[in-house]
Protein backbone atom coordinates (compact mmCIF):
# COMPACT_ATOMS: atom_id res chain seq x y z
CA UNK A 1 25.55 161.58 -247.79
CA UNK A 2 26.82 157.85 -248.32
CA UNK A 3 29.84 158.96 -246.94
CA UNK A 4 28.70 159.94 -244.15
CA UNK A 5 26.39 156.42 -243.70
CA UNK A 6 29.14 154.71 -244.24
CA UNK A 7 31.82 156.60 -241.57
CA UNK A 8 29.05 155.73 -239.03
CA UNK A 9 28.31 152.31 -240.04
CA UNK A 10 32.42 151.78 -239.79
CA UNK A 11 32.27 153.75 -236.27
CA UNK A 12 29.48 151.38 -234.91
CA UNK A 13 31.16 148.24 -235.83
CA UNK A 14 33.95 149.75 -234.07
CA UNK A 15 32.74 150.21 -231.12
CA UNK A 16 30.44 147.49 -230.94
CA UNK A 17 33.29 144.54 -231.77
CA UNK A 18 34.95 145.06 -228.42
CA UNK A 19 32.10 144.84 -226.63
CA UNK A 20 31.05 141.92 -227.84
CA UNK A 21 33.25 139.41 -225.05
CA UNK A 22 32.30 141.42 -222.30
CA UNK A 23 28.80 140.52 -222.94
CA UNK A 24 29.43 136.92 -223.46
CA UNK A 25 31.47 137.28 -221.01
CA UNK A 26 28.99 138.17 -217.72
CA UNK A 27 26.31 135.65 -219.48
CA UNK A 28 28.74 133.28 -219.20
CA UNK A 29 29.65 133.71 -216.00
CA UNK A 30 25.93 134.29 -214.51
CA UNK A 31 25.20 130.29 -216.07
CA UNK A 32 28.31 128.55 -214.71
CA UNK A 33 28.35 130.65 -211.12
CA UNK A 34 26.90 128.04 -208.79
CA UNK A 35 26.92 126.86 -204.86
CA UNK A 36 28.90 124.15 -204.48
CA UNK A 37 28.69 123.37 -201.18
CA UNK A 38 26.06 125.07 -198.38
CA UNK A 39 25.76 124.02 -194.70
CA UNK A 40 24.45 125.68 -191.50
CA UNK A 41 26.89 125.21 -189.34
CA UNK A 42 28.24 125.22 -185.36
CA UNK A 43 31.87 126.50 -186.57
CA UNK A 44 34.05 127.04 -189.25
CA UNK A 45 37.92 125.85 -188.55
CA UNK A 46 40.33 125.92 -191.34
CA UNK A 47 38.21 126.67 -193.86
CA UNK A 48 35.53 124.10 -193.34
CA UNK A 49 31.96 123.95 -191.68
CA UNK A 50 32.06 121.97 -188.14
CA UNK A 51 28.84 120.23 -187.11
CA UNK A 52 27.16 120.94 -190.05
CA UNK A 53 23.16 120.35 -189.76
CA UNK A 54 19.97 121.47 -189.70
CA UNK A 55 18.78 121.78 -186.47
CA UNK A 56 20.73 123.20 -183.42
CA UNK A 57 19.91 124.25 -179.61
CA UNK A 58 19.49 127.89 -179.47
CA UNK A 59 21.87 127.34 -176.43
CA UNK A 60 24.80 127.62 -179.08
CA UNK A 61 24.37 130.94 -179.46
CA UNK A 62 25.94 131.56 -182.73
CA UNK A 63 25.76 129.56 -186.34
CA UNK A 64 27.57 129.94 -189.36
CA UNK A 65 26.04 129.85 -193.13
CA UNK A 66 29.42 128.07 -195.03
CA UNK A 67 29.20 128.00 -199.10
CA UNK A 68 31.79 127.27 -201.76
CA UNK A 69 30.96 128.90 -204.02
CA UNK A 70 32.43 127.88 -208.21
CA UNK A 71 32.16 129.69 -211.14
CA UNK A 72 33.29 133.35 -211.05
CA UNK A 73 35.32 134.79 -213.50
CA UNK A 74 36.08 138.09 -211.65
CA UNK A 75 35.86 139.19 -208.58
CA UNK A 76 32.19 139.56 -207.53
CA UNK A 77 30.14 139.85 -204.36
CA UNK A 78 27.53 136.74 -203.01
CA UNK A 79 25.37 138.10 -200.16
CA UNK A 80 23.89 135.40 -196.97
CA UNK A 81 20.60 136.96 -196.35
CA UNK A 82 19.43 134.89 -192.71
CA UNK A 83 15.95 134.54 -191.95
CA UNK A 84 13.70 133.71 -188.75
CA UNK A 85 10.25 132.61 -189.96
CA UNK A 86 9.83 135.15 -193.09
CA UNK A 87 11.67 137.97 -191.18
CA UNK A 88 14.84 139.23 -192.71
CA UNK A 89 17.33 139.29 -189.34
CA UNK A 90 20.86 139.78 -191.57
CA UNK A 91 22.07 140.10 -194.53
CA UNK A 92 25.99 139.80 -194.80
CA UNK A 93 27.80 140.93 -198.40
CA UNK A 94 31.09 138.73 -199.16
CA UNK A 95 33.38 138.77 -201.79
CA UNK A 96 34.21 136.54 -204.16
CA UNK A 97 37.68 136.50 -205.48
CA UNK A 98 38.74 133.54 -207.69
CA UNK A 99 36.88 130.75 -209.54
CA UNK A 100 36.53 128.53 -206.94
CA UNK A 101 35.92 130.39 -203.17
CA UNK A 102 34.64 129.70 -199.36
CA UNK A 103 33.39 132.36 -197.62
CA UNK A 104 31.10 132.33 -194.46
CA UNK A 105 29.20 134.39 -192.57
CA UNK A 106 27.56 133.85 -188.63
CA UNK A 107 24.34 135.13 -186.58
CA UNK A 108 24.09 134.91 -182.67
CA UNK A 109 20.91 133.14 -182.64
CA UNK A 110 19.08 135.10 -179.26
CA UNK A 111 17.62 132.11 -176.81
CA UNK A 112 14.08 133.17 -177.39
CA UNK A 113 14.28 132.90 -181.47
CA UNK A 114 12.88 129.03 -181.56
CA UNK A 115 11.53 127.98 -184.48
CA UNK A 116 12.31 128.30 -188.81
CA UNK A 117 15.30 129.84 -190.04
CA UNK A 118 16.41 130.21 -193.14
CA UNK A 119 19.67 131.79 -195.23
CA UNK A 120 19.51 132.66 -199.03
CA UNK A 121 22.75 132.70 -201.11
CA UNK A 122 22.01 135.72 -203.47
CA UNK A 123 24.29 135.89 -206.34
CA UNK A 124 26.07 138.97 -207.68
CA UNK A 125 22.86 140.36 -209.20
CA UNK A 126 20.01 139.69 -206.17
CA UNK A 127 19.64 136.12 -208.01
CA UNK A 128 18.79 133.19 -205.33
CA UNK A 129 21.32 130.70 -206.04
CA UNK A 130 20.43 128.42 -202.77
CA UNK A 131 18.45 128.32 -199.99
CA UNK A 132 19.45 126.69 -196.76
CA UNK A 133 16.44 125.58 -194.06
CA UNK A 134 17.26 124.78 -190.56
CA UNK A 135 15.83 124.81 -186.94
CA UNK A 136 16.31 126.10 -184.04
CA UNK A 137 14.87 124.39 -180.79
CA UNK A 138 14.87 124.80 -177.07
């Protein structure tokens, strides 16, 4: 009987030792994984937003949610959920590929939608990481 305790006591610590880093690994990663840098947007030219602000004719037609986005230790996936008032209108999935990475997504903004938006940066797990406010106006 103790040997068999004691072949499963071995087996456990076996297993369980090279598990260990990968959980310290992801709750690493979930603490340092951060937005860096978040604008609304009119365009996005080599890699960075173009007249960034937070309100914008609905004449423009279509606006761009920019973040840099720092921390990732493996590829993952960020998601730009946009918003008009509390209605969900989009919500774009992007990857994530190295530590530090910009990524953008866009909405054609219809002439009639005049009022709050809104786009949450959702992390690889659903978590909010930012949330970016911004008007639209006649």
């Amino acid at each position: 009987m103790k040997r068999i305790l004691y072949f499963l006591l071995v087996l456990a610590i076996l297993i369980a030792i090279p598990l260990s880093p990968v959980v310290s690994s992801k709750a690493q990663e979930s603490a340092s994984f951060k937005v860096a840098v978040a604008a609304i947007c009119a365009d996005v030219v080599d890699r960075e937003p173009v007249n960034a602000g937070n309100t914008f004719k609905a004449s423009l037609g279509k606006l761009y949610c920019f973040t840099t986005i720092i921390g990732a230790h493996s590829p993952t996936e960020i998601s730009h959920v946009w918003y008009f008032g509390d209605t969900e209108r989009a919500k774009v999935n992007l990857a994530i590929n190295t530590y530090s990475w910009r990524t953008y997504s866009s909405k054609i903004i219809q002439m009639h939608e005049i009022g709050d938006w809104h786009v949450d940066v959702l992390g690889p797990e659903g978590k909010l990481l930012k949330t970016i406010e911004f008007k639209i106006t006649p």
